[in-house]
Protein backbone atom coordinates (compact mmCIF):
# COMPACT_ATOMS: atom_id res chain seq x y z
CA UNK A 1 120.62 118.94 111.87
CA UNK A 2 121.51 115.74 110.40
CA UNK A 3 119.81 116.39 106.75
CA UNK A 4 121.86 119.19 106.21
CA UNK A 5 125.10 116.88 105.77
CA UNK A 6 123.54 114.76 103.27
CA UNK A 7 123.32 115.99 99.34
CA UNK A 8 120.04 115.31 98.06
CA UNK A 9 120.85 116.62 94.43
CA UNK A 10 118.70 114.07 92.31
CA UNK A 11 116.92 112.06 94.15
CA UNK A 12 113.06 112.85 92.90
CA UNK A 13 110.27 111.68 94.56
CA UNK A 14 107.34 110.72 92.27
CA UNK A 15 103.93 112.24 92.87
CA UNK A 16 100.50 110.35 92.06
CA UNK A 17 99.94 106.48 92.38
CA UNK A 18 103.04 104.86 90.94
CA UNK A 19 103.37 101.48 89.43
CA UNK A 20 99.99 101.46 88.43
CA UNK A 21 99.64 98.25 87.26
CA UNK A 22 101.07 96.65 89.82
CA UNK A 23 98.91 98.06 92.00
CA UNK A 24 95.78 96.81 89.99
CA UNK A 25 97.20 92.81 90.25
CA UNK A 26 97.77 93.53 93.71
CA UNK A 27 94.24 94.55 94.01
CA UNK A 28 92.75 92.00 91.88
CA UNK A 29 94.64 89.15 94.09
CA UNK A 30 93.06 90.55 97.09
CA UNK A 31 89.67 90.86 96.10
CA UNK A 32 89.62 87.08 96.57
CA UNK A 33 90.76 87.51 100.38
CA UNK A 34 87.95 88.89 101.90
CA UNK A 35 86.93 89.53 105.72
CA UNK A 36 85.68 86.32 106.06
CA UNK A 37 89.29 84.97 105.47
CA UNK A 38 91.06 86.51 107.86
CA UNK A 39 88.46 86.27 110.49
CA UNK A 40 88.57 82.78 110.30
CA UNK A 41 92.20 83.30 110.75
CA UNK A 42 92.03 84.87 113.37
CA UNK A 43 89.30 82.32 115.12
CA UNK A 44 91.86 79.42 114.45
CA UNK A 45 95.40 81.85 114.93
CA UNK A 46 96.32 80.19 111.79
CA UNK A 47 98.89 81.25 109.08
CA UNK A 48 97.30 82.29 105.62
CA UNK A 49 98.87 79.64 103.93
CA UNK A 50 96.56 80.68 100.03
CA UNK A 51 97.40 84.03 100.57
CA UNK A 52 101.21 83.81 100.79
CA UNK A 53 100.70 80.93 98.02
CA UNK A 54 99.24 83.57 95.83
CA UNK A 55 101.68 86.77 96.61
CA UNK A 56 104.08 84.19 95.53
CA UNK A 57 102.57 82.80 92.40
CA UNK A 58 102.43 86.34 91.34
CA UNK A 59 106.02 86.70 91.92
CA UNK A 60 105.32 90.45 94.51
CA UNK A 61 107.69 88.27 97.53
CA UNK A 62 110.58 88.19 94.82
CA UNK A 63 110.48 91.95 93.72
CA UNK A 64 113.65 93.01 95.04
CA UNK A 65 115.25 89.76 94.49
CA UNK A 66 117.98 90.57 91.40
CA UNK A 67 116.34 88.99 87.54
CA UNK A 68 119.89 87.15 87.94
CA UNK A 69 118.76 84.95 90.88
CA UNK A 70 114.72 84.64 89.79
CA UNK A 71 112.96 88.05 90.97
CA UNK A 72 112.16 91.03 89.33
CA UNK A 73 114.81 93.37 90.30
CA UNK A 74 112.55 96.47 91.55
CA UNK A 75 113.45 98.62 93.99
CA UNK A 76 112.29 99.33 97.60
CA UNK A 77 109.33 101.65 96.30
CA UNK A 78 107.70 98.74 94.44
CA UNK A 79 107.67 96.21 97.45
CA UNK A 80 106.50 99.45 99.52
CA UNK A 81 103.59 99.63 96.74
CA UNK A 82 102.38 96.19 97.61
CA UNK A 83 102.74 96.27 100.98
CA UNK A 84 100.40 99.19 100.85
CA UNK A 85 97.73 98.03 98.65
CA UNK A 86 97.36 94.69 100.52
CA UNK A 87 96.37 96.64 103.80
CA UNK A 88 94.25 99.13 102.45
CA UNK A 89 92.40 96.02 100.52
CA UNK A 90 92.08 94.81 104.62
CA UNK A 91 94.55 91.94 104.03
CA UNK A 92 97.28 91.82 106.11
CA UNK A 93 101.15 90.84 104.65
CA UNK A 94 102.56 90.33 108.17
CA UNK A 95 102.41 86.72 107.48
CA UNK A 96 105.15 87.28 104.49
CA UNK A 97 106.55 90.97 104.71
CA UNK A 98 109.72 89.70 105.98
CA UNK A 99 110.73 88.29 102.99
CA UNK A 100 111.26 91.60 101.75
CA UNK A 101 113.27 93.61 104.17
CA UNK A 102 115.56 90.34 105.12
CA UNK A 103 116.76 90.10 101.99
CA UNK A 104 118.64 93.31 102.08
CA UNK A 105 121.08 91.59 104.63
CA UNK A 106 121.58 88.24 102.14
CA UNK A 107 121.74 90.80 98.99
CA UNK A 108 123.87 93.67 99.78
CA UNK A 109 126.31 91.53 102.09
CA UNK A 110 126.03 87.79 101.49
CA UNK A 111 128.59 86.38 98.95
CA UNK A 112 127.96 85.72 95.59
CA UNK A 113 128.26 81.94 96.95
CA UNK A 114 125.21 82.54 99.31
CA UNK A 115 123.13 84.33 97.02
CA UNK A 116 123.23 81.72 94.04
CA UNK A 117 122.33 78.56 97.08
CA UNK A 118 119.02 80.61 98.51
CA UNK A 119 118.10 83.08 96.15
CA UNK A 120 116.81 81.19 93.50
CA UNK A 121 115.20 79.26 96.30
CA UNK A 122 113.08 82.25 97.89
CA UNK A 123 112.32 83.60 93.87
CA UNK A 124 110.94 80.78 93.13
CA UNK A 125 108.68 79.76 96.77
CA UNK A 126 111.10 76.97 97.13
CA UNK A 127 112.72 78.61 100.29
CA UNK A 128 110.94 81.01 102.71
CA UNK A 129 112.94 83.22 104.89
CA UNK A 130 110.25 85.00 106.92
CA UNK A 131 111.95 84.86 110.22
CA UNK A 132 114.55 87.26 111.77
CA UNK A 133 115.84 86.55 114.82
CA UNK A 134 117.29 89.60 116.93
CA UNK A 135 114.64 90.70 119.88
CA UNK A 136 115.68 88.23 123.24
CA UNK A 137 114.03 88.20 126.95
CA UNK A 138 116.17 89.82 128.91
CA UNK A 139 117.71 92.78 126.44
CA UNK A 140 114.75 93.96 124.65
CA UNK A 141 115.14 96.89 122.48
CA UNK A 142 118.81 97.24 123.15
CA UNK A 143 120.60 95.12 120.66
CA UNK A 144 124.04 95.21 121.56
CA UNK A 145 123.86 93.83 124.80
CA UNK A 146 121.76 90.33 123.12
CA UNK A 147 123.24 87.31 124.91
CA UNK A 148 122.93 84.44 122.28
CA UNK A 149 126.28 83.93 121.48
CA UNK A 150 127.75 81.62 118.68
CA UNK A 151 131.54 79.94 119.31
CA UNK A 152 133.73 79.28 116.08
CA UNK A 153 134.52 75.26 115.66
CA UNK A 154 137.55 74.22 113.55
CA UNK A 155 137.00 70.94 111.81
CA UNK A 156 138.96 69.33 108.98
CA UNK A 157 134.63 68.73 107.03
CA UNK A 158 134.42 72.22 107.60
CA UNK A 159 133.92 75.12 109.83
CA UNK A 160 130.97 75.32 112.22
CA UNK A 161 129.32 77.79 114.87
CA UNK A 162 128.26 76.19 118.38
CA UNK A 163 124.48 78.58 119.07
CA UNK A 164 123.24 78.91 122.45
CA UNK A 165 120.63 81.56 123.38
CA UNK A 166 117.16 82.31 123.47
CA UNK A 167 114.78 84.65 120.76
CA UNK A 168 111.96 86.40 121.42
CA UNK A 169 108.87 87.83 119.22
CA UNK A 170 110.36 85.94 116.28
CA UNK A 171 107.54 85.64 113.82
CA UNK A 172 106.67 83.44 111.30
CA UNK A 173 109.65 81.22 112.33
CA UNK A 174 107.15 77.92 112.53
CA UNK A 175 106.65 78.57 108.80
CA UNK A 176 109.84 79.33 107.54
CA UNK A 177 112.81 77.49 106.03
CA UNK A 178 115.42 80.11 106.64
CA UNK A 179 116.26 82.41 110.14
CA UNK A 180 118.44 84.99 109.83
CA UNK A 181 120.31 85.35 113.45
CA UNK A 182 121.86 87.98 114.90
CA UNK A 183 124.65 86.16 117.48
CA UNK A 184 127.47 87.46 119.26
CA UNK A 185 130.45 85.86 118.46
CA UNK A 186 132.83 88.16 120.42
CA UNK A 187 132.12 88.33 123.97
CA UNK A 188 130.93 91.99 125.08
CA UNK A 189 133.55 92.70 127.16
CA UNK A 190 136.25 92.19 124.07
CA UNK A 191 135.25 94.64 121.93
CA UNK A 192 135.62 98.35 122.17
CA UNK A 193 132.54 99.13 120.45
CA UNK A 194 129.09 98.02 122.12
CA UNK A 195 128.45 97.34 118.50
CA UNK A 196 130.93 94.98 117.61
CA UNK A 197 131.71 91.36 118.12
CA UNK A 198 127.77 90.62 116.57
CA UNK A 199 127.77 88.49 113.55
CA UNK A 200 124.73 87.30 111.27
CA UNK A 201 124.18 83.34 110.46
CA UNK A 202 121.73 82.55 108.14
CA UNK A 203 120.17 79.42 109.96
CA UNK A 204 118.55 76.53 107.64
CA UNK A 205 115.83 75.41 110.25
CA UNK A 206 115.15 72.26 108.08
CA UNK A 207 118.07 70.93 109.50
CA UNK A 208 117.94 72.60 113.38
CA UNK A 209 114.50 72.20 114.18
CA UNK A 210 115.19 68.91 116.54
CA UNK A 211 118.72 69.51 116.34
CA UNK A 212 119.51 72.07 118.96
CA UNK A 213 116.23 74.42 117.48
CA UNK A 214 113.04 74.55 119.57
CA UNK A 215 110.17 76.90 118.23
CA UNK A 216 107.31 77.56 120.79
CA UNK A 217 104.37 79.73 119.75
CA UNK A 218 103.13 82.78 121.94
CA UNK A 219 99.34 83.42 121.52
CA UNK A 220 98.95 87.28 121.36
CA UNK A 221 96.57 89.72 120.74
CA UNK A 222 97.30 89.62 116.77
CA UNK A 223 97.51 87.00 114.99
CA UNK A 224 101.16 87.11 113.37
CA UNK A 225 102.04 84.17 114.34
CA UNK A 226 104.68 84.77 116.44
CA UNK A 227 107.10 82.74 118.26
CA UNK A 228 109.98 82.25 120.96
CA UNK A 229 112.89 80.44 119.98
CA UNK A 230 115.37 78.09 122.24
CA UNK A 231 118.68 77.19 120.64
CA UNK A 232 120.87 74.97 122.56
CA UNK A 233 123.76 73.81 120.73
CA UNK A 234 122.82 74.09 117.46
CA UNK A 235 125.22 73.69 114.59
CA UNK A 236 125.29 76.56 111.74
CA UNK A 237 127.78 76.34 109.01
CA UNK A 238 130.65 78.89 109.03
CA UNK A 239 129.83 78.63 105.27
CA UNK A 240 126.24 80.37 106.42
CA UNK A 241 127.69 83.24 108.06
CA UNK A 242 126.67 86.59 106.28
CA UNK A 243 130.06 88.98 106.08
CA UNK A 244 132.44 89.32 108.32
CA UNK A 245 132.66 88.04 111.63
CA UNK A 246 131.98 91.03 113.88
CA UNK A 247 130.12 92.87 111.43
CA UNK A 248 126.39 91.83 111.94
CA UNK A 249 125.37 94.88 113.86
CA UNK A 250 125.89 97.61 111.18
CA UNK A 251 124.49 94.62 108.41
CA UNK A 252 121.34 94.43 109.66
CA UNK A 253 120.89 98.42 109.99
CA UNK A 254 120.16 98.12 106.22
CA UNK A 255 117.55 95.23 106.73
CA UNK A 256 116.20 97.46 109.74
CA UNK A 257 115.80 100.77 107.26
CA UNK A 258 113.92 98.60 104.91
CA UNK A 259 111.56 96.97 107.68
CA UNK A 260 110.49 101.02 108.96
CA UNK A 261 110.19 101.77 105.34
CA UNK A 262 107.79 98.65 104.65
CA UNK A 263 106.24 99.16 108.10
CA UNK A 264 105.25 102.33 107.32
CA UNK A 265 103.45 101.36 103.48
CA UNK A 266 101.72 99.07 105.37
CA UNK A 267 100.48 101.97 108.11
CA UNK A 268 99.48 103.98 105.20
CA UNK A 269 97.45 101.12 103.79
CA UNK A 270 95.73 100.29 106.87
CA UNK A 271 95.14 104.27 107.43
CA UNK A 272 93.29 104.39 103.99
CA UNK A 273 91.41 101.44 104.86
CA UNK A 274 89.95 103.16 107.88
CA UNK A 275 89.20 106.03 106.53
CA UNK A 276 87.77 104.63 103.19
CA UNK A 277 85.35 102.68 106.19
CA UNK A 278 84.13 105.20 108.78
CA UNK A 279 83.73 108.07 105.35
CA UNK A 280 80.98 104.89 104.33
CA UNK A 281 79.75 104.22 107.60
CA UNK A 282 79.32 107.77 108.71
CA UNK A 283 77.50 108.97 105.45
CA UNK A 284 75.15 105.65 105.31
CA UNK A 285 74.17 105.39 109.44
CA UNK A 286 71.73 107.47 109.99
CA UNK A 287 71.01 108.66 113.57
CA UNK A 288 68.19 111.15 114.90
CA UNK A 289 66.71 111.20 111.23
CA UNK A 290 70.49 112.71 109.66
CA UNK A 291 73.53 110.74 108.42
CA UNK A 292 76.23 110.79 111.46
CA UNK A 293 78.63 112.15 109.07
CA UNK A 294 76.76 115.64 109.39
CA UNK A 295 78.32 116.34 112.57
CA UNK A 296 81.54 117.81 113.08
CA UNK A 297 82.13 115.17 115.86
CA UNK A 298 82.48 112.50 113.67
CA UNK A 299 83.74 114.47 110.49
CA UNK A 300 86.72 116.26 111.92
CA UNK A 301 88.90 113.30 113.03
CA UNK A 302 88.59 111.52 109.64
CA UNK A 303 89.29 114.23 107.76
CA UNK A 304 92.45 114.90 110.31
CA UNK A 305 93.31 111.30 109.57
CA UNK A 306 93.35 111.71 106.00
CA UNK A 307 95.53 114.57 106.34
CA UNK A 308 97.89 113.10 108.85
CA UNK A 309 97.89 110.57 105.84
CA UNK A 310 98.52 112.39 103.12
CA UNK A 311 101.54 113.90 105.07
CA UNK A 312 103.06 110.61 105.98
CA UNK A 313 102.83 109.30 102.49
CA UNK A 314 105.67 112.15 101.50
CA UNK A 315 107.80 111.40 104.19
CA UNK A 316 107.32 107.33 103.37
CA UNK A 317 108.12 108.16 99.35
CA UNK A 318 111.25 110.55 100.80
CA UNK A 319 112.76 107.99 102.74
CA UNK A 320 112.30 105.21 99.81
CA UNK A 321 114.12 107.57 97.73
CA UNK A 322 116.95 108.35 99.33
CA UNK A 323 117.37 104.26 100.27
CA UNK A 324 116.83 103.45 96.27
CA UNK A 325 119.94 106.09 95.54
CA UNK A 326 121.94 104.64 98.40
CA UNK A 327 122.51 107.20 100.62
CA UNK A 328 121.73 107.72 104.59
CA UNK A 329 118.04 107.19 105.60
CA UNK A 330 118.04 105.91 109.12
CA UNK A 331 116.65 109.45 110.00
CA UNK A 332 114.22 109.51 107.39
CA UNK A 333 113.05 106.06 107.84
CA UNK A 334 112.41 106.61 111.23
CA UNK A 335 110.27 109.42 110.88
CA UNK A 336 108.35 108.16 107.87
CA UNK A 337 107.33 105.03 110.22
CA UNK A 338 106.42 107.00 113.21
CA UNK A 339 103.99 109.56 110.88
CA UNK A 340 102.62 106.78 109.19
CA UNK A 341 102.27 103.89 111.81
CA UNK A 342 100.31 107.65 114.05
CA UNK A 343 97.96 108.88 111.08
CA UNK A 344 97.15 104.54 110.72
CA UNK A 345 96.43 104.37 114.48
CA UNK A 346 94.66 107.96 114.61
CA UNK A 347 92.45 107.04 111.67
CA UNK A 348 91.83 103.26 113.29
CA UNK A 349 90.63 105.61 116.76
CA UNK A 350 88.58 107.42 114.26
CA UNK A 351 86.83 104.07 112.50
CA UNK A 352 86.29 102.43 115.14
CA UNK A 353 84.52 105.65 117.44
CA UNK A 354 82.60 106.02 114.29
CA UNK A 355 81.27 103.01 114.21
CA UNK A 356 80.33 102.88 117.86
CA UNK A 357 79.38 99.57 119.24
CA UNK A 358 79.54 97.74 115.95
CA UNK A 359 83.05 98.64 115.92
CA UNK A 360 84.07 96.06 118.16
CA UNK A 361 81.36 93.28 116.15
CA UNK A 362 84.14 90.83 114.42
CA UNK A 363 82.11 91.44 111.13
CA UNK A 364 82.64 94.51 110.95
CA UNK A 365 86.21 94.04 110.55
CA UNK A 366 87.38 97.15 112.07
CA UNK A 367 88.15 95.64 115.36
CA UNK A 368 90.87 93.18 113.75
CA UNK A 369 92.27 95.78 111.91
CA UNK A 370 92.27 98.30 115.17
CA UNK A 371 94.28 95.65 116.83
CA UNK A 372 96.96 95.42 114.13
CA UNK A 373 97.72 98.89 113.93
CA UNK A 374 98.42 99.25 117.41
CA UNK A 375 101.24 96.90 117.36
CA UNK A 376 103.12 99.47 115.14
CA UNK A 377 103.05 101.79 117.72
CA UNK A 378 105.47 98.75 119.38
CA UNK A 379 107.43 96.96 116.73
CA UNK A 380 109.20 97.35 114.60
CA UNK A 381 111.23 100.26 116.82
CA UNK A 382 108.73 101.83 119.47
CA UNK A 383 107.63 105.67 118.58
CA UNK A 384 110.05 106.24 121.71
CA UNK A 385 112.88 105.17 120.49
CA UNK A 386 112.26 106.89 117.44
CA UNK A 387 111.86 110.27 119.21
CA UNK A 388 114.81 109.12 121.48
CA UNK A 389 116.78 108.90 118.63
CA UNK A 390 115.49 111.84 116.33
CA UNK A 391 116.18 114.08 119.47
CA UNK A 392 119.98 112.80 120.08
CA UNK A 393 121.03 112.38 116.65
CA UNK A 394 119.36 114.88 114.69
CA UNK A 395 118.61 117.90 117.25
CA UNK A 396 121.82 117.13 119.30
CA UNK A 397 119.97 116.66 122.36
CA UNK A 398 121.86 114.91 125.41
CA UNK A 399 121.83 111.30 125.21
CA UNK A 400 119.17 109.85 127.07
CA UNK A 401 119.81 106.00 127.74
């Protein structure tokens, strides 16, 4: 297997609830975001403008952000802290989670340049990057073969990409200064690799929306305010380009370790949140003169969330670890979203049963929440992919796309 290549000499994993008092603030903040406020939210599919306002004000969107540019300089496992928290307080940080894993693309590959023009920018709320723009119409899940394609202009005022393309299931774009792209900028058939000739431009959509940059929004079954994107000429600075030309595809791997990793907290949030619920519900209803909770029926899968839970949470802190010291964690990240993103959607199955018909009252909450979760069974990176790629990669199964 794969693991047994990798040295693991070091690398702890701490046990308990780390960063405790970050975890109280985080808590505290929420407190003030109740049910009601996402419910209207969801009524109105409108972005949670006070809520991002106050993640930032608190400085949690920054976290991994170097002190030298304005953040805090924590690693991974802190922003995976938050993440959690807010979803097992029944918040939601899809409207501003992005933040977090894009910035591994800008930090570990940008130029010191790029860093000191946006970082400072996103530290302080002055600049949102939210949006990443990879997933298209026609190519789905497989990356390499994206069609948007970006063409190198020489000019004496400087350097310039020509974009032309289409993005799909690009969220948060309509409230975000910043897109990172993903663009080809070698044509497929020029390139040995499938992975090469893709490049990353970090887009300033200040300047393109109206200039080449059309954002349409797609109503959905969530409310993550999600978009499709049409680019039709659109200028980017050569200036913007992150790394090499050529490069992109292996760049945003990091960014796409971090977004499983955060994906994942988040799962193990929601998964407490459910659980935390039906435990209530099922020891308070009270049903042929007994609590429903008596009754192995309804006990058994909750506890078998929890403990699908419990399990994932290892797995989650593993794969933080080993991305904190640097070394390989596709594998790990993979698997720590696929437990956790399962025991979240098992335990939301679980709630919501428990609850019978008031499940599915909007009050309740439980049927917002059992609507998130399933997403992550979706994006980021379906569960099949993830078992496509676990089996090929790490069992040395054939290839099987």
């Amino acid at each position: 297997m794969s693991t047994s290549t990798v040295d693991h000499a070091g690398i702890s994993v701490p046990l308990g609830e780390d960063y405790p008092e970050i975890r109280e603030s985080v808590r505290r903040i929420c407190q003030d975001f109740p049910g009601e406020y996402w419910r209207d939210l969801d009524e109105r599919n409108a972005y949670p403008e006070a809520f991002v306002k106050a993640l930032t004000e608190a400085g949690y969107l920054s976290v991994l952000i170097p002190e030298e540019y304005g953040g805090a300089g924590l690693p991974l496992r802190a922003a995976s802290v938050i993440l959690e928290e807010i979803h097992a307080a029944g918040c939601s940080a899809g409207a501003c989670h992005a933040q977090m894993y894009t910035m591994g693309t800008l930090l570990r590959h940008g130029s010191e340049e790029q860093k000191r023009r946006f970082l400072p920018g996103i530290a302080s709320g002055e600049l949102r990057l939210q949006a990443f723009g990879i997933t298209e119409p026609t190519t789905g899940s497989d990356t390499t073969q994206i069609k948007t394609k970006a063409e190198l202009v020489t000019d004496p005022n400087g350097d310039y990409y020509v974009v032309n393309g289409q993005k799909v299931w690009t969220s948060r774009a309509l409230y975000s200064d910043l897109m990172m792209l993903l663009v080809r900028t070698t044509p497929a058939d020029q390139v040995s690799k499938k992975t090469e000739g893709l490049s990353v431009l970090l887009v300033d959509m200040r300047e393109a929306r109206g200039n080449g940059l059309e954002i349409r929004p797609i109503k959905a079954m969530v409310n993550h305010n999600t978009t499709e994107i049409f680019i039709d000429n659109m200028k980017v600075p050569a200036a913007n380009r992150i790394g090499e030309a050529g490069k992109g595809f292996r760049y945003i791997l990091d960014g796409m370790n971090a977004e499983r990793i955060i994906a994942a907290s988040e799962a193990l949030g929601d998964a407490r949140w459910f659980i935390r619920k039906a435990a209530s519900y099922a020891s308070e209803r009270v049903v042929f003169g007994r609590p429903i909770g008596k009754n192995q029926g309804v006990q058994f899968p909750i506890a078998r969330s929890h403990i699908e839970t419990v399990a994932a949470e290892m797995m989650v802190r593993k794969a933080t670890a080993l991305f904190a010291a640097g070394l390989p964690c596709g594998e790990d990240a993979n698997m720590a979203k696929m437990l956790a993103t399962e025991a979240a959607w098992h335990a939301a199955e679980a709630c919501l049963q428990t609850h019978g018909g008031f499940g599915f009252a909007s009050e309740y909450d439980v049927e917002r929440k059992w609507r998130e979760v399933r997403v992550m069974q979706v994006a980021p990176v379906s569960t099949n992919l993830i078992l496509a790629n676990i089996a090929e990669h790490t069992l040395g199964l054939p290839r099987s796309f």
